[in-house]
Each structure stands twice: as structure tokens, then as C-alpha cells.
Protein backbone atom coordinates (compact mmCIF):
# COMPACT_ATOMS: atom_id res chain seq x y z
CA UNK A 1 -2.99 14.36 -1.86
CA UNK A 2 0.49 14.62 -3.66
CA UNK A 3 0.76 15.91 -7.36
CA UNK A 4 2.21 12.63 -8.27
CA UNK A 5 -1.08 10.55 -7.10
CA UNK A 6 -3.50 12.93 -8.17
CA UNK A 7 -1.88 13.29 -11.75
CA UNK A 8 -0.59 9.88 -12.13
CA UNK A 9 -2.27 6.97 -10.47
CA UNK A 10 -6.43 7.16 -11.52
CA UNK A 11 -6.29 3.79 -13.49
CA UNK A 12 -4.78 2.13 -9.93
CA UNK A 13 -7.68 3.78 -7.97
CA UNK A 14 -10.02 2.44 -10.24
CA UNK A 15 -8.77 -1.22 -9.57
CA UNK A 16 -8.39 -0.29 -5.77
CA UNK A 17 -12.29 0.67 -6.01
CA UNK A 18 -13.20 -2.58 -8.03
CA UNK A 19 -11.60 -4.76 -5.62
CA UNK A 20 -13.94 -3.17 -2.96
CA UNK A 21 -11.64 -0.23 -2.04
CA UNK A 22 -8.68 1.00 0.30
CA UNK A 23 -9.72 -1.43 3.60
CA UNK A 24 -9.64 -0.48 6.95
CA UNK A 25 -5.84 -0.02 7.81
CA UNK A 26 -4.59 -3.01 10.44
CA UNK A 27 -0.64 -1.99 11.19
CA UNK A 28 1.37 1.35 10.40
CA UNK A 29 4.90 1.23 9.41
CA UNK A 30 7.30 4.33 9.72
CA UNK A 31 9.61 4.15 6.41
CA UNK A 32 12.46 6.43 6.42
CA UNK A 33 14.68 5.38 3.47
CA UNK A 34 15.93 9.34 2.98
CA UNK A 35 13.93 10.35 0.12
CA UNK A 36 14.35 14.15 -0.17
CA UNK A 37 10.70 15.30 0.81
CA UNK A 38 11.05 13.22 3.89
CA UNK A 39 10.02 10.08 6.00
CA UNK A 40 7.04 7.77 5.38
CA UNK A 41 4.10 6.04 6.96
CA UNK A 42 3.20 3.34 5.24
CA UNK A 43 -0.17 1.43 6.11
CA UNK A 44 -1.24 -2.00 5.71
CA UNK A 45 -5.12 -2.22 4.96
CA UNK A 46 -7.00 -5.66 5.46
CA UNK A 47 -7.68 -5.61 1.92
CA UNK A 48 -4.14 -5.88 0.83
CA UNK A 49 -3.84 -2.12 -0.06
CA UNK A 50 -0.60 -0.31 1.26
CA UNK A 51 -1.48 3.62 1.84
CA UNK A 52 1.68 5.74 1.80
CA UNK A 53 1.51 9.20 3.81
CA UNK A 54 4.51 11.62 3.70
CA UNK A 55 5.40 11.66 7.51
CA UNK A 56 5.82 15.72 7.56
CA UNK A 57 3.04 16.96 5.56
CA UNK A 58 0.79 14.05 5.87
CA UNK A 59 0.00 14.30 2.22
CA UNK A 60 -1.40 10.91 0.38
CA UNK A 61 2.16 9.86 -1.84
CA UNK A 62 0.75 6.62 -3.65
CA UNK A 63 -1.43 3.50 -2.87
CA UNK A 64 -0.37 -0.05 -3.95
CA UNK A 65 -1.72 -3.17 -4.44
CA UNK A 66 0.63 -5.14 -2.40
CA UNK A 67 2.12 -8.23 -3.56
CA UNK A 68 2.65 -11.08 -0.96
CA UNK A 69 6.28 -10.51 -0.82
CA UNK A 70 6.31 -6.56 0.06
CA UNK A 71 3.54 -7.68 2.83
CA UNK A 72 6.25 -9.97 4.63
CA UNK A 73 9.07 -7.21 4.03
CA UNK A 74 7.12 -5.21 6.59
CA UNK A 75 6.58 -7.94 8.78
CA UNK A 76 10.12 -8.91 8.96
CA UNK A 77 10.57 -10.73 12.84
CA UNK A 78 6.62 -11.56 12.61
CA UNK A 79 4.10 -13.22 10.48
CA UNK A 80 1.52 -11.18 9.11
CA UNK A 81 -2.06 -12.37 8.91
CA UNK A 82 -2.55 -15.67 6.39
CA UNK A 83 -5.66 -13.70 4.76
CA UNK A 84 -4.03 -10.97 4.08
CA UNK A 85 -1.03 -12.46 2.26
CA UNK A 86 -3.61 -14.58 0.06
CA UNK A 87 -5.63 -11.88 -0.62
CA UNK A 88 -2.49 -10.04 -2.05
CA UNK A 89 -1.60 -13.62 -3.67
CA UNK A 90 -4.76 -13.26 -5.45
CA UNK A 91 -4.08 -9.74 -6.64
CA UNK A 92 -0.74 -10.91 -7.57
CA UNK A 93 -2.44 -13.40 -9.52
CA UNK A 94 -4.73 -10.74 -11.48
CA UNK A 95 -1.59 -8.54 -12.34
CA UNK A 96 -3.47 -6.08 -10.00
CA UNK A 97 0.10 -5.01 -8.46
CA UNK A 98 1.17 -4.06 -12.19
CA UNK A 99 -1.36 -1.45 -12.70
């Protein structure tokens, strides 16, 4: 686990819990957008949760509760599943994505 999510992101955990926790990942996406410590893996949960791994160490970097729109980014070409861009609808809805 990085520094940053152990130190900084306990209140979104808490709301990742309540909403009945991380998922069980469905698609992996490599992320390489030349951040300093490296390339990422970012995974897609089936309960709307994106997981993000630095690719190197494979340290936890942050978790998010994804919005509908950064669900399609990593789609782009495809559709991702209809459930899973309600469910993040609904958390979008909740202002679960803002914690």
C-alpha cells in the first residue's frame, strides 16, 4: 500500500466498505501516462470501484469510486457492462465519487 492511500484516503475506504466493498475485479487496464514512479494497472471491479496498482512495485496507489464517464474512458472502442455504468450512475448520484 502507497503512503499516499494509507495516509490520505480512510474516509473513501469507509464509503468503499459501506457500499459493500472493493468487488471482484472484471477487466485490467495498463495506464502509462508517464507519472514519475511509473506505469499503472488500473482495475475495474463489478461494483464500480477502480483499484489502481503501480505497475513496478505493485503497490496499492488509490481506489475510486468511478463515475459513469471514467468507466467508458476505459472502454473506449467497446461498451462496458450496462450494470456497471448504473451502478457508478448511482454513486455519482450519492456524491460517492467526491469523497
Amino acid at each position: 500500500m502507497s503512503v499516499h492511500y494509507d495516509a490520505d484516503r480512510n474516509d473513501r475506504q469507509y464509503y468503499i466498505d459501506l457500499l459493500g466493498g472493493d468487488g471482484n475485479i472484471i477487466t485490467k487496464f495498463y495506464v502509462d501516462r508517464n507519472h514519475i514512479d511509473g506505469p499503472e494497472i488500473h482495475c475495474i471491479t463489478d461494483n464500480a470501484i477502480i483499484i489502481i496498482y503501480n505497475a513496478l512495485t505493485n503497490k496499492l496507489v488509490t481506489k475510486l469510486i468511478a463515475r459513469p464517464g471514467q468507466i467508458k474512458r476505459y472502454y473506449k472502442g467497446t461498451y462496458p457492462p450496462k450494470y456497471l455504468l448504473d451502478l457508478a450512475y448511482e454513486h455519482q448520484l450519492g456524491g460517492y465519487n467526491e469523497v
